[in-house]
PDB file of N, CA and C in Angstrom:
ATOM      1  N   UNK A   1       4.552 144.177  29.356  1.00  0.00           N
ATOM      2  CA  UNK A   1       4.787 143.000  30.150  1.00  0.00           C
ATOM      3  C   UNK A   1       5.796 143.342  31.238  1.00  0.00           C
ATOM      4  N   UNK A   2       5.463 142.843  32.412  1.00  0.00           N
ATOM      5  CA  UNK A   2       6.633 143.087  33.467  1.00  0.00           C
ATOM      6  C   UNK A   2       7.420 142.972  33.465  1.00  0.00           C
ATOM      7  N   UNK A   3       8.758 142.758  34.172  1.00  0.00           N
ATOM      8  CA  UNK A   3      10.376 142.280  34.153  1.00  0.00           C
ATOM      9  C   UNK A   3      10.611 141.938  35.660  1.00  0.00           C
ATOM     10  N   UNK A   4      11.070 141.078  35.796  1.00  0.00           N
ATOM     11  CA  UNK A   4      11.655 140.917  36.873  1.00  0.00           C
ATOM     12  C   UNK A   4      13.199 141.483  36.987  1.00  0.00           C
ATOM     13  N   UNK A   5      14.041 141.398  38.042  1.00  0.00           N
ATOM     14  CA  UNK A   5      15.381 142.128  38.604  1.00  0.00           C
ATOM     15  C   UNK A   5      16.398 141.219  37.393  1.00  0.00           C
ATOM     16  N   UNK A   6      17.462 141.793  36.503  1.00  0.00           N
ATOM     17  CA  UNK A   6      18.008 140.811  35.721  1.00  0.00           C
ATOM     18  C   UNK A   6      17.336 141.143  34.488  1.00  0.00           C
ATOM     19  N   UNK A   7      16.460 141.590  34.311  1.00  0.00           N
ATOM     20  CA  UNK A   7      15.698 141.530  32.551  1.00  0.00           C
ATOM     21  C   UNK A   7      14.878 140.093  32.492  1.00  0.00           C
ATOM     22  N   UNK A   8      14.440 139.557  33.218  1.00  0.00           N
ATOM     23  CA  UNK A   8      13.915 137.931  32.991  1.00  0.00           C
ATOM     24  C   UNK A   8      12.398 138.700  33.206  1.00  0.00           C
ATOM     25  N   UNK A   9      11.805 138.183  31.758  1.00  0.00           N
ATOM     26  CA  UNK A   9      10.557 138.360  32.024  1.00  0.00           C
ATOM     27  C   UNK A   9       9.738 137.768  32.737  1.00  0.00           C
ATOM     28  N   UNK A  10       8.629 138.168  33.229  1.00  0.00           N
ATOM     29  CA  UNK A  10       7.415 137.103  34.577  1.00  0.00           C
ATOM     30  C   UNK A  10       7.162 135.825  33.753  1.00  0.00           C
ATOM     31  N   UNK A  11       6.863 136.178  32.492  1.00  0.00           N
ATOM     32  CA  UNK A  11       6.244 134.791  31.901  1.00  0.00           C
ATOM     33  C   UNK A  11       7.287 133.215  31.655  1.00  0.00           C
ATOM     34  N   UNK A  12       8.465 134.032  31.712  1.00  0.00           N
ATOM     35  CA  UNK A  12       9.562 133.059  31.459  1.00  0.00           C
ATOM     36  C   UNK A  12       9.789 132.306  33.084  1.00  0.00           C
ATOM     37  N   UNK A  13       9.375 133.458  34.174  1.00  0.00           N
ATOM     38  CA  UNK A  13       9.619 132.834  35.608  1.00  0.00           C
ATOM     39  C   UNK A  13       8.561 131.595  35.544  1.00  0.00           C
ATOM     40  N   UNK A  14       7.360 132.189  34.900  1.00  0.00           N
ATOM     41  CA  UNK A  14       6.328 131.032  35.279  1.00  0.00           C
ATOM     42  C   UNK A  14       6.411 129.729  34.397  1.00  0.00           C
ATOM     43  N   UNK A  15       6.510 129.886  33.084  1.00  0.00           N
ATOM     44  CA  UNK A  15       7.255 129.063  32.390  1.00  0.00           C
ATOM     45  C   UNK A  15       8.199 127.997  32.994  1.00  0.00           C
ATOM     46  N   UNK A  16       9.478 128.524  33.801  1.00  0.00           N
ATOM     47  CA  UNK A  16      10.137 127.773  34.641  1.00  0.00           C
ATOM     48  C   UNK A  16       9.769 127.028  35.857  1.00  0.00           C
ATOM     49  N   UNK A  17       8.486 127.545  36.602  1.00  0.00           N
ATOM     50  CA  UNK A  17       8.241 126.633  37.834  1.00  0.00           C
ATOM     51  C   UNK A  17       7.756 125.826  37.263  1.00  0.00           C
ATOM     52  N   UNK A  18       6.762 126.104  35.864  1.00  0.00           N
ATOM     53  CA  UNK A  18       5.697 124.909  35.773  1.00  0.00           C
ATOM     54  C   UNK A  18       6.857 123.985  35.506  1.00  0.00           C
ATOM     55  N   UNK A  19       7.479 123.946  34.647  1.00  0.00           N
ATOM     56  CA  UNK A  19       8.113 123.113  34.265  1.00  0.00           C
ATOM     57  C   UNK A  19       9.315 122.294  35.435  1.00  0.00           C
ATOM     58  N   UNK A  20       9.967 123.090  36.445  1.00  0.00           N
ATOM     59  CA  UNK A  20      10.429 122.688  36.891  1.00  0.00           C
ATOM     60  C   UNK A  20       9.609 121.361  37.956  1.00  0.00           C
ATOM     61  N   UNK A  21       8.738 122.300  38.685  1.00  0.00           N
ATOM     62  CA  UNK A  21       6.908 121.494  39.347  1.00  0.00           C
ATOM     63  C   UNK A  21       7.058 119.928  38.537  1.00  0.00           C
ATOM     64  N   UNK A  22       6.606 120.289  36.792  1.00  0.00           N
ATOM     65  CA  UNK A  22       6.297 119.182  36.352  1.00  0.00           C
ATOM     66  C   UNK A  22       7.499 117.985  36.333  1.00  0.00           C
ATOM     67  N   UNK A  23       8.546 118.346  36.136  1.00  0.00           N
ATOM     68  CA  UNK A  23       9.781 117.532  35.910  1.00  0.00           C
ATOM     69  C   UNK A  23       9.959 116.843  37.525  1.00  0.00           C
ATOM     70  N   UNK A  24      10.040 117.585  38.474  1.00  0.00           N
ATOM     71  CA  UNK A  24      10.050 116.660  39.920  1.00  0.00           C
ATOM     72  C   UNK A  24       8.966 115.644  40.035  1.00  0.00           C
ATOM     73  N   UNK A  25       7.722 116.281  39.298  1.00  0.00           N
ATOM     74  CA  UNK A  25       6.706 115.290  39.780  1.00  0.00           C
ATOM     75  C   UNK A  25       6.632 114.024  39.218  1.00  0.00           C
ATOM     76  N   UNK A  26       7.664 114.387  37.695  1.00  0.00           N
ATOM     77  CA  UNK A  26       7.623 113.265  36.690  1.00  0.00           C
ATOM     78  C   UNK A  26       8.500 112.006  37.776  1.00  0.00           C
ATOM     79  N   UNK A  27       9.728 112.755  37.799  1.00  0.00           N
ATOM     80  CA  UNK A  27      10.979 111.790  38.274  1.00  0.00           C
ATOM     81  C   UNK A  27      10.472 110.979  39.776  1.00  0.00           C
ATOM     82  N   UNK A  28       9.706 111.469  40.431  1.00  0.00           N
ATOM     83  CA  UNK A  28       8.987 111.249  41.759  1.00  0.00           C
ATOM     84  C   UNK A  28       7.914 109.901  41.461  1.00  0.00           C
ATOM     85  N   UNK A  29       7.269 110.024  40.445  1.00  0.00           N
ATOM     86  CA  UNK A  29       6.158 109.261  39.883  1.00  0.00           C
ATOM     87  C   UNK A  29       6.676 107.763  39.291  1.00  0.00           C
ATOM     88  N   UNK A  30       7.663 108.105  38.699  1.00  0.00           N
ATOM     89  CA  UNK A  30       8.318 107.325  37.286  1.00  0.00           C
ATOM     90  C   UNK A  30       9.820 106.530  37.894  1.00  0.00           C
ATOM     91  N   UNK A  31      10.388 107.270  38.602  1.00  0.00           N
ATOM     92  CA  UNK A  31      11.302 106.244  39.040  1.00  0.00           C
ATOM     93  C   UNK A  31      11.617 105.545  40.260  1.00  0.00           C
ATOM     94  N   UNK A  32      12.498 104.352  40.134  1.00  0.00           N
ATOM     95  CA  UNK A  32      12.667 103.396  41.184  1.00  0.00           C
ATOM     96  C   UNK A  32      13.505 103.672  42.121  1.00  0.00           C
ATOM     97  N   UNK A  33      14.493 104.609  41.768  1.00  0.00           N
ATOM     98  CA  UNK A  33      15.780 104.895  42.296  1.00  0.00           C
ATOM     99  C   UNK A  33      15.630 105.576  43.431  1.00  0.00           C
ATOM    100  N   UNK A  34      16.099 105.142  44.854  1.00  0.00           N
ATOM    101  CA  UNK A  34      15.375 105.975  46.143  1.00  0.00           C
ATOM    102  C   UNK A  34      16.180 107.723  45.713  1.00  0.00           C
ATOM    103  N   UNK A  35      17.485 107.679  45.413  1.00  0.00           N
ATOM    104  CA  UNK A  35      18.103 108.885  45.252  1.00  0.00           C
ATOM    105  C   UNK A  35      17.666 109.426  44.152  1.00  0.00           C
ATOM    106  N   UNK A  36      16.720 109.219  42.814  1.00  0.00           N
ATOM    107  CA  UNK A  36      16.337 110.330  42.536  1.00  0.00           C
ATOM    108  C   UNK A  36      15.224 110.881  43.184  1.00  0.00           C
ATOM    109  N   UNK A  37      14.616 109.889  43.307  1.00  0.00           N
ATOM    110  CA  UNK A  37      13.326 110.210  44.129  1.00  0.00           C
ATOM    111  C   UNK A  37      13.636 111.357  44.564  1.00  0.00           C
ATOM    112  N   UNK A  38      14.672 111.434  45.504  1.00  0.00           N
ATOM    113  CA  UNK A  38      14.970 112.898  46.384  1.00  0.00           C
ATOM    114  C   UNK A  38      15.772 113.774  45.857  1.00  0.00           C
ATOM    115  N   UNK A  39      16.077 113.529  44.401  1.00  0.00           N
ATOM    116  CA  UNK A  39      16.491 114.652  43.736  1.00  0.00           C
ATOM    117  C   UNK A  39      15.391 115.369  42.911  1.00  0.00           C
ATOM    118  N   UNK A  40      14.301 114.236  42.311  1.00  0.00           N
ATOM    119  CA  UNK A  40      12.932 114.757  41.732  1.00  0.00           C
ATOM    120  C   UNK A  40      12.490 115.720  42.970  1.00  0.00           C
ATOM    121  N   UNK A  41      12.403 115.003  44.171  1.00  0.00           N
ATOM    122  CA  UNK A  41      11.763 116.003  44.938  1.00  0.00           C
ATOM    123  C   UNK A  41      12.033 117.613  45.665  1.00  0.00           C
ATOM    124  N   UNK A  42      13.698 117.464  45.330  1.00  0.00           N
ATOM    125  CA  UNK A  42      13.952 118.891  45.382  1.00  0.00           C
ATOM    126  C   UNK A  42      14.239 119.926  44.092  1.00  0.00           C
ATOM    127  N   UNK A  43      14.119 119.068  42.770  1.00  0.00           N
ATOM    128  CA  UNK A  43      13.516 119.598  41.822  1.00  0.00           C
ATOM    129  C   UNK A  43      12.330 120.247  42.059  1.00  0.00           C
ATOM    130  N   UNK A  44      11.409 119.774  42.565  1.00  0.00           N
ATOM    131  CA  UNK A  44       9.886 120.214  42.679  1.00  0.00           C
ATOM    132  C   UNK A  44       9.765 121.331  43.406  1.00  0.00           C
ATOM    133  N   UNK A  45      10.421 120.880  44.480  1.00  0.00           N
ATOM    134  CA  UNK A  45      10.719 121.898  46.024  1.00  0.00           C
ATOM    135  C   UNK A  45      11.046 123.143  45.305  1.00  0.00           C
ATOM    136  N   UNK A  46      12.115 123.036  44.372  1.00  0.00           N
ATOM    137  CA  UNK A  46      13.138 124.364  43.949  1.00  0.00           C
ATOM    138  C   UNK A  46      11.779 125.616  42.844  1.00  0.00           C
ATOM    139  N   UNK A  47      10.535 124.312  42.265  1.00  0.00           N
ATOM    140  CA  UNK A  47       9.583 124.636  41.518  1.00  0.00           C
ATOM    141  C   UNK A  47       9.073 125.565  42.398  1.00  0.00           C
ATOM    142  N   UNK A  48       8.661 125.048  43.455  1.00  0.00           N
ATOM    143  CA  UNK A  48       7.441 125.850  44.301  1.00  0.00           C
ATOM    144  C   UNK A  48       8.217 126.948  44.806  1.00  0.00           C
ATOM    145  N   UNK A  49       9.501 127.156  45.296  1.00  0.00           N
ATOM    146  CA  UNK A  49      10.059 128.242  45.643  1.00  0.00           C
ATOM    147  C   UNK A  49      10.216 129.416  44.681  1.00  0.00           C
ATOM    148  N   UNK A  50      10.524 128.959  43.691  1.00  0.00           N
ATOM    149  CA  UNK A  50      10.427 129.683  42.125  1.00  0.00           C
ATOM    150  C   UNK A  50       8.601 130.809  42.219  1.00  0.00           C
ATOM    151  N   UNK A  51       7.897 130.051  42.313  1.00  0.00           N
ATOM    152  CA  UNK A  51       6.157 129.993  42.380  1.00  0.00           C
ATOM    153  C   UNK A  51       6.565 131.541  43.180  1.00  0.00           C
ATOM    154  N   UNK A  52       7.039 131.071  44.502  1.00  0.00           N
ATOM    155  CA  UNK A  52       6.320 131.986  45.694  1.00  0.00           C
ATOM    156  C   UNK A  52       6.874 133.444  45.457  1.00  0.00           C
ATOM    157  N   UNK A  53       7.826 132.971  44.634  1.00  0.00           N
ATOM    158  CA  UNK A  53       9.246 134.555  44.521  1.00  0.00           C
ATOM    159  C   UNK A  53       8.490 135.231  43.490  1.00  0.00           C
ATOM    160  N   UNK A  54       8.468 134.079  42.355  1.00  0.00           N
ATOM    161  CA  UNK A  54       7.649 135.283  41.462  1.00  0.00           C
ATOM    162  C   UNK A  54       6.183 135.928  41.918  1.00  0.00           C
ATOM    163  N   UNK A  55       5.505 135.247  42.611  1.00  0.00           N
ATOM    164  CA  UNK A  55       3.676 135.606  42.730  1.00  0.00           C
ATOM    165  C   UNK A  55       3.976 137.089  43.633  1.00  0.00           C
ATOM    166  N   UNK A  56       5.262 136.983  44.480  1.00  0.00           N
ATOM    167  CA  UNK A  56       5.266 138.020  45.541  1.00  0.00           C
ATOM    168  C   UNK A  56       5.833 138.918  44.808  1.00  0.00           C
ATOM    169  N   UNK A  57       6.405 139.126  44.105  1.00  0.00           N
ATOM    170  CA  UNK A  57       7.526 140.620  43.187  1.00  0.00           C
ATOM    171  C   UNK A  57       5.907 141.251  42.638  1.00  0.00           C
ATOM    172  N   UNK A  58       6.289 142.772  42.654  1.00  0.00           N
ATOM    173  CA  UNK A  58       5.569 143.600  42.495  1.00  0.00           C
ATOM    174  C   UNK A  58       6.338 144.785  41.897  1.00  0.00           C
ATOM    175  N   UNK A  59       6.243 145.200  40.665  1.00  0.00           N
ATOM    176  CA  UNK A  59       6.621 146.110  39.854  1.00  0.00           C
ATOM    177  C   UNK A  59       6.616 147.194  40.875  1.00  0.00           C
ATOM    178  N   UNK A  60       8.108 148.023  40.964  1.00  0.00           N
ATOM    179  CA  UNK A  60       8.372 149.109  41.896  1.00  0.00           C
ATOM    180  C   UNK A  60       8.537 149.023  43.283  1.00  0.00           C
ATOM    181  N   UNK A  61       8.053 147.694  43.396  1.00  0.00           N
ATOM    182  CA  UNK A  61       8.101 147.948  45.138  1.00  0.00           C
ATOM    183  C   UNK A  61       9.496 148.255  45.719  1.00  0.00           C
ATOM    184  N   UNK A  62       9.506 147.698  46.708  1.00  0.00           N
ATOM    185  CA  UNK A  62      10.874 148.777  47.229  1.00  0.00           C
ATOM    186  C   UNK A  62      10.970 147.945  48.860  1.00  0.00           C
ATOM    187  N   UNK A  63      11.914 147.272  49.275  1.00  0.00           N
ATOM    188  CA  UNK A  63      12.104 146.734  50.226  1.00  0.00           C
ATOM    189  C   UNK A  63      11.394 147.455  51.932  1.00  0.00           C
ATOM    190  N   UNK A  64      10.788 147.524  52.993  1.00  0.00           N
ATOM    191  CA  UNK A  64       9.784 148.512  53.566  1.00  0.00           C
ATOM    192  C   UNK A  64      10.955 149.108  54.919  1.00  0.00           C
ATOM    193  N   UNK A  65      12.174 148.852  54.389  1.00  0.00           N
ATOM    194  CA  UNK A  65      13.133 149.385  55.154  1.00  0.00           C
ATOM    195  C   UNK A  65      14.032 150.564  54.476  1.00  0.00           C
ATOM    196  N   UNK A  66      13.983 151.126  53.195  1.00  0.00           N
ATOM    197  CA  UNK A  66      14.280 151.756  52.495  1.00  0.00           C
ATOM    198  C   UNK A  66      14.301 153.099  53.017  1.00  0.00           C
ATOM    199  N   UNK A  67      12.834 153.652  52.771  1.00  0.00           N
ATOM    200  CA  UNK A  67      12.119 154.748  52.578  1.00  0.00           C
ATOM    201  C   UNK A  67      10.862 154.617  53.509  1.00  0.00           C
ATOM    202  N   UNK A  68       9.839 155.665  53.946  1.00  0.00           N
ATOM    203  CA  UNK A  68       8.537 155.553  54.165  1.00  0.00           C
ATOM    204  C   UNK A  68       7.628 155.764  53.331  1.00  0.00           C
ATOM    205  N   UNK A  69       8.246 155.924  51.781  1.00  0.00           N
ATOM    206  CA  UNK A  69       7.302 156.211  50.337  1.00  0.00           C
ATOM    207  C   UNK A  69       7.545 155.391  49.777  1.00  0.00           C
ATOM    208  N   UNK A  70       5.905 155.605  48.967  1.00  0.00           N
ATOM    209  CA  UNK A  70       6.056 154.316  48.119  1.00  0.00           C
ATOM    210  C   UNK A  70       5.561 153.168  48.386  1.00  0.00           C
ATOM    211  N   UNK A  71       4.962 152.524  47.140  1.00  0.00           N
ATOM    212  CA  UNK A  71       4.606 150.667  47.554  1.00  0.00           C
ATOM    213  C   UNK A  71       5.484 150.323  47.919  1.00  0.00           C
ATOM    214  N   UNK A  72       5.321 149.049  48.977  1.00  0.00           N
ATOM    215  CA  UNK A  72       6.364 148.139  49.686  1.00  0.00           C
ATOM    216  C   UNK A  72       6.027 146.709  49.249  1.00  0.00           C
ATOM    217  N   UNK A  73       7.364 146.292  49.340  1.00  0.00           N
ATOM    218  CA  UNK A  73       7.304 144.629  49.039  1.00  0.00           C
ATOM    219  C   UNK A  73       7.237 144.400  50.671  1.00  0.00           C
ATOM    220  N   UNK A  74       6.268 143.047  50.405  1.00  0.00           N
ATOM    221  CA  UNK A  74       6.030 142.355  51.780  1.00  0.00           C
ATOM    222  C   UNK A  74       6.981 141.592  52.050  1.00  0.00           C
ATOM    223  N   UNK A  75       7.894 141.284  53.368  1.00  0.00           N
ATOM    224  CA  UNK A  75       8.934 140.444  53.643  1.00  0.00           C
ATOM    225  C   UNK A  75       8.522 138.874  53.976  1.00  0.00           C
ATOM    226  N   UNK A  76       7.019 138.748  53.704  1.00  0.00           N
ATOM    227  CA  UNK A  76       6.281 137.625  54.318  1.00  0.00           C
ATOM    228  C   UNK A  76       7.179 136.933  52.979  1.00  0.00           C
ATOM    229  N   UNK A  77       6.828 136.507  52.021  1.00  0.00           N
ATOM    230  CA  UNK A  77       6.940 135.750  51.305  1.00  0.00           C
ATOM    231  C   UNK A  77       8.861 135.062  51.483  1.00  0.00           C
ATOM    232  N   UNK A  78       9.279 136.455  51.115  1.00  0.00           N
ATOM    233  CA  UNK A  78      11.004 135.779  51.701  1.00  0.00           C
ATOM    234  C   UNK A  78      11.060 135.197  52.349  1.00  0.00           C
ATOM    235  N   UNK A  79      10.233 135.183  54.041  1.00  0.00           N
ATOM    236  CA  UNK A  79      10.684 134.461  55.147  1.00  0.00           C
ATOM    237  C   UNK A  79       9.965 133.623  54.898  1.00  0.00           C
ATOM    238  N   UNK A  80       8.751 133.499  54.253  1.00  0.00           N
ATOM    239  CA  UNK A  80       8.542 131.789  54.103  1.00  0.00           C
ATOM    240  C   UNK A  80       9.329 130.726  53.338  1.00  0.00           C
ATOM    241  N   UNK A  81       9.880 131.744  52.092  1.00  0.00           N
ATOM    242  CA  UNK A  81      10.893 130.613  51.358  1.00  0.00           C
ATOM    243  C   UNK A  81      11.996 130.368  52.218  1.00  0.00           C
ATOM    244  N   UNK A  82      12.827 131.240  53.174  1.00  0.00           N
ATOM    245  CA  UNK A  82      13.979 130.913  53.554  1.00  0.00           C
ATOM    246  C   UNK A  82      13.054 129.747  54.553  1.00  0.00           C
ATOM    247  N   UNK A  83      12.648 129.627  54.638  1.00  0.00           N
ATOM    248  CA  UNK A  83      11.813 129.158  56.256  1.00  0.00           C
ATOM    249  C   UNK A  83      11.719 127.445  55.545  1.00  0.00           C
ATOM    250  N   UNK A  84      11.109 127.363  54.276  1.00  0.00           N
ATOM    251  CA  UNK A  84      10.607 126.150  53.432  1.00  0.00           C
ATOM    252  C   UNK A  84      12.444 125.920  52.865  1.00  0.00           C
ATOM    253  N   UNK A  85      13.278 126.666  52.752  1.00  0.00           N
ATOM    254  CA  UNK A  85      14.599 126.004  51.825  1.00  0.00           C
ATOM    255  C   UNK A  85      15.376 125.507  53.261  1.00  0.00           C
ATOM    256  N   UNK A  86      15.593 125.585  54.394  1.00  0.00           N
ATOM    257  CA  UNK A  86      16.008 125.151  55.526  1.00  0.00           C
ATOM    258  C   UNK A  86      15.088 124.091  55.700  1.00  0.00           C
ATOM    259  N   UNK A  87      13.935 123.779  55.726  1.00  0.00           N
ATOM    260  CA  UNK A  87      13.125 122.512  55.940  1.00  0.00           C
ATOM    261  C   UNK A  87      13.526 121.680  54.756  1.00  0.00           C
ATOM    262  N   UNK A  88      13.540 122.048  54.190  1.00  0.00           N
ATOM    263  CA  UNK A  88      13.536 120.930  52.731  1.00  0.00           C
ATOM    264  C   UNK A  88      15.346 120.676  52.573  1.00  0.00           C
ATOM    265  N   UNK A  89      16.223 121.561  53.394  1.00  0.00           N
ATOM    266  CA  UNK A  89      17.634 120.907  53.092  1.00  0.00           C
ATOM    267  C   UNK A  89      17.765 119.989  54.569  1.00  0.00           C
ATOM    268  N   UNK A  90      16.694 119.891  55.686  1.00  0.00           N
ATOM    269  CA  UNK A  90      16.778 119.144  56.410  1.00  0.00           C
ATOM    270  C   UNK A  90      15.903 117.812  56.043  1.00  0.00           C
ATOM    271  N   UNK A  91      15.174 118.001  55.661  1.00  0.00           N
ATOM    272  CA  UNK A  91      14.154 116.599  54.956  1.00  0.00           C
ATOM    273  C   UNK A  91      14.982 115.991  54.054  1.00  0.00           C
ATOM    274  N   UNK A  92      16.027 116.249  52.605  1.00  0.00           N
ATOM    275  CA  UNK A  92      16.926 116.443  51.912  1.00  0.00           C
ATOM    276  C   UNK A  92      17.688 115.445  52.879  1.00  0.00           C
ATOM    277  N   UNK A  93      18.289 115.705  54.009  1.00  0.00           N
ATOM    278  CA  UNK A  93      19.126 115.266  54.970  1.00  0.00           C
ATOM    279  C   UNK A  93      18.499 113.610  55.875  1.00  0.00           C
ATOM    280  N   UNK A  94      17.318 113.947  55.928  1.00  0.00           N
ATOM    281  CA  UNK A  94      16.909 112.847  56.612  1.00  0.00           C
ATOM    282  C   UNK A  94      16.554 111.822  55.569  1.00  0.00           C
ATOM    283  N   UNK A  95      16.206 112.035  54.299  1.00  0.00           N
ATOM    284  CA  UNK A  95      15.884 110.814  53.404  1.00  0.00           C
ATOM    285  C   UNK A  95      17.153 110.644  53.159  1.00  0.00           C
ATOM    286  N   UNK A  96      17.977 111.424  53.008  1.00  0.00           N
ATOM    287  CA  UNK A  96      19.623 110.586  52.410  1.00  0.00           C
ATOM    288  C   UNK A  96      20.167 109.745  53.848  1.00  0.00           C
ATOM    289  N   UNK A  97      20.163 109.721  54.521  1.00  0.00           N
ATOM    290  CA  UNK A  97      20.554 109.145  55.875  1.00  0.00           C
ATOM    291  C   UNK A  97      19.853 107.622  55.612  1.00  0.00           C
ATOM    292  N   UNK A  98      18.367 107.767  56.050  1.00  0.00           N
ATOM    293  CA  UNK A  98      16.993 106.714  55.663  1.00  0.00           C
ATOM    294  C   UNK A  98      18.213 105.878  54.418  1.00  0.00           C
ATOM    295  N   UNK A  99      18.307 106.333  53.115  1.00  0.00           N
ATOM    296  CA  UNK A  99      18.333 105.464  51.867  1.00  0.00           C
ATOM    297  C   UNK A  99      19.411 105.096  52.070  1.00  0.00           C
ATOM    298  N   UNK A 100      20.658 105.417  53.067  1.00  0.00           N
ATOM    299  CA  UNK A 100      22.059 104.819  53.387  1.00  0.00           C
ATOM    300  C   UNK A 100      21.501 103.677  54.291  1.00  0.00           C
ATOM    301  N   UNK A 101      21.028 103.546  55.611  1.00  0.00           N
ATOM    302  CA  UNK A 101      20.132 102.333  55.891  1.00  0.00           C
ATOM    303  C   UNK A 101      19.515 101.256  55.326  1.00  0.00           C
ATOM    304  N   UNK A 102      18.913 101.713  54.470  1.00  0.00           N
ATOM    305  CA  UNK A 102      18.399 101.147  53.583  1.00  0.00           C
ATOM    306  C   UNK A 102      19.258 100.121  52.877  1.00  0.00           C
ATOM    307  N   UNK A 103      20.035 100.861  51.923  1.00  0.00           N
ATOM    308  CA  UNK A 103      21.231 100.258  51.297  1.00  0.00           C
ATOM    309  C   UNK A 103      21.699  99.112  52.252  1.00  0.00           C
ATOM    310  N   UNK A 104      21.875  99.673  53.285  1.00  0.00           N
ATOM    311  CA  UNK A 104      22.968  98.446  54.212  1.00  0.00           C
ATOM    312  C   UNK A 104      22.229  97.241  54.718  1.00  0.00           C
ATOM    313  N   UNK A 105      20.773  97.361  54.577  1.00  0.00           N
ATOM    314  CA  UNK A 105      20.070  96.526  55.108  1.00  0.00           C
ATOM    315  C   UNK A 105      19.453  95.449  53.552  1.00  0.00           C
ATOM    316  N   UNK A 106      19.262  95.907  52.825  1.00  0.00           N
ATOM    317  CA  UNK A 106      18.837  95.296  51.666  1.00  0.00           C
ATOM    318  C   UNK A 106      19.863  95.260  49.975  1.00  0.00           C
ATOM    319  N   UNK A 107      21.040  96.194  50.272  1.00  0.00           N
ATOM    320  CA  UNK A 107      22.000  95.872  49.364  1.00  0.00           C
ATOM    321  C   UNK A 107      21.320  96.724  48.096  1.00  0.00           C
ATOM    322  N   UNK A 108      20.777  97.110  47.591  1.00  0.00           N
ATOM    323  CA  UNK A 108      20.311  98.385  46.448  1.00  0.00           C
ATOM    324  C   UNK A 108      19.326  99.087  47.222  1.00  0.00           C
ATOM    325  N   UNK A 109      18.699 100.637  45.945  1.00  0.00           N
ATOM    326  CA  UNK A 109      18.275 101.430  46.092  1.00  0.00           C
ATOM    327  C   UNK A 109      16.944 101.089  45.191  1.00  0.00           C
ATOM    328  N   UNK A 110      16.928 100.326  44.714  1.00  0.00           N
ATOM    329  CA  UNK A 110      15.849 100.034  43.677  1.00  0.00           C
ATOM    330  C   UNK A 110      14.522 100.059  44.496  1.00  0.00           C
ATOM    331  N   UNK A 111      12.950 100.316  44.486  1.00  0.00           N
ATOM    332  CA  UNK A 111      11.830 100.541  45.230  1.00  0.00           C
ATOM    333  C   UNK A 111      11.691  99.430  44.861  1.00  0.00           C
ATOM    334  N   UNK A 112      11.423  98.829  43.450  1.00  0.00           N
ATOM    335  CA  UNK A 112      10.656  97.178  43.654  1.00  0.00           C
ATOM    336  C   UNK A 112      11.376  96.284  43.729  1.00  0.00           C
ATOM    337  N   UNK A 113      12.799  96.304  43.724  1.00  0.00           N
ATOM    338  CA  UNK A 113      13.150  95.149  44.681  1.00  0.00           C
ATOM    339  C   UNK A 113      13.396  94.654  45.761  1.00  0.00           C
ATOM    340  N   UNK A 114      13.605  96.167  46.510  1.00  0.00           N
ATOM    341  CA  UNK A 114      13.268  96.279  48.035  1.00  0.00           C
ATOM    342  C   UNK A 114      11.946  95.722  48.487  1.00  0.00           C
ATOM    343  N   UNK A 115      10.737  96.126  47.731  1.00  0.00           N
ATOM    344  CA  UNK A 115       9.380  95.729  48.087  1.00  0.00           C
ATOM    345  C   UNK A 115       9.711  94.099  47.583  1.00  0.00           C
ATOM    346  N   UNK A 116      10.032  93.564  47.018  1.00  0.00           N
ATOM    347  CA  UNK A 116      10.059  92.344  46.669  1.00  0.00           C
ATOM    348  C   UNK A 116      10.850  91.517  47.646  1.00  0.00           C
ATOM    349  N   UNK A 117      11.935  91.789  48.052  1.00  0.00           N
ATOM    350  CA  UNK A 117      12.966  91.432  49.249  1.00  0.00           C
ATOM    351  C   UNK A 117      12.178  91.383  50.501  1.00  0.00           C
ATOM    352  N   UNK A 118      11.179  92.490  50.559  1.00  0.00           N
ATOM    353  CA  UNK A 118      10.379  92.186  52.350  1.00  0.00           C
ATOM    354  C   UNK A 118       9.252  91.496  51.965  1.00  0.00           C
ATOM    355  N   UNK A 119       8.639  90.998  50.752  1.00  0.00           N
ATOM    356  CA  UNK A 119       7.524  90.179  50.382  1.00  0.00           C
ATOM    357  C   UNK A 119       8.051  88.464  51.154  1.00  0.00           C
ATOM    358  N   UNK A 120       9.453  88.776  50.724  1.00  0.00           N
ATOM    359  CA  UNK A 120      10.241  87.148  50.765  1.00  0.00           C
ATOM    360  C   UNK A 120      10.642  87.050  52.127  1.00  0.00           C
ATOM    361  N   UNK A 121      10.474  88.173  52.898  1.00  0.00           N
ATOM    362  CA  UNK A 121      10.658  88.019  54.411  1.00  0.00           C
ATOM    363  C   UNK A 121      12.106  88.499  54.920  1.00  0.00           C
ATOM    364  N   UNK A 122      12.855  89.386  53.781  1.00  0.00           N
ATOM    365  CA  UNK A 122      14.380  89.288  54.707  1.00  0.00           C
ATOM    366  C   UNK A 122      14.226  90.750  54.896  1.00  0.00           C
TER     367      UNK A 122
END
């Protein structure tokens, strides 16, 4: 069985996204609270980044700035996660802004009583 850097085996990495994946999607699905919402969702976020790191590691590779021998790890995958963890700490940024509005305009964070508050017209 493989290993990842650390002694953490692959199966335990995958083990962890699913689970992490599943736990954002739960808290995303299941609660009212606008702020977990966006903590489920960078739970999830943190899932899929997990996903991309492990699918890209390749037993031996070797960074392609090293050496000219040898398998190389592709730098694609890094720059997409750094690329997706800067989007998602700016999205991160714009829903917490949004749910401070929010707050000031309707007085909680709750989803159905907000939806219930603009049913009644205020």
């Amino acid at each position: 069985m493989s290993s990842l850097p650390f002694g953490v085996d692959l199966w335990a990495a995958h083990v962890a996204y699913v689970l992490l994946v599943g736990i954002g999607l739960f808290v995303l699905i299941n609660d009212d609270d606008l702020v977990k919402k966006v903590i489920g969702l960078n739970i999830f976020q943190t899932g899929v980044f997990l996903f991309f790191v492990t699918s890209a590691y390749r037993v031996g590779a070797q960074p392609p700035l090293v050496t000219g021998e040898g398998p190389f790890a592709s730098p694609l995958p890094q720059v997409l996660i750094l690329t997706a963890i800067v989007v998602g700490v700016a999205v991160t940024a714009v829903a917490l802004a949004l749910i401070v509005r929010i707050y000031g305009e309707y007085g909680t964070l709750r989803e159905d009583v907000i939806r219930q508050l603009r049913e009644e017209g205020r």
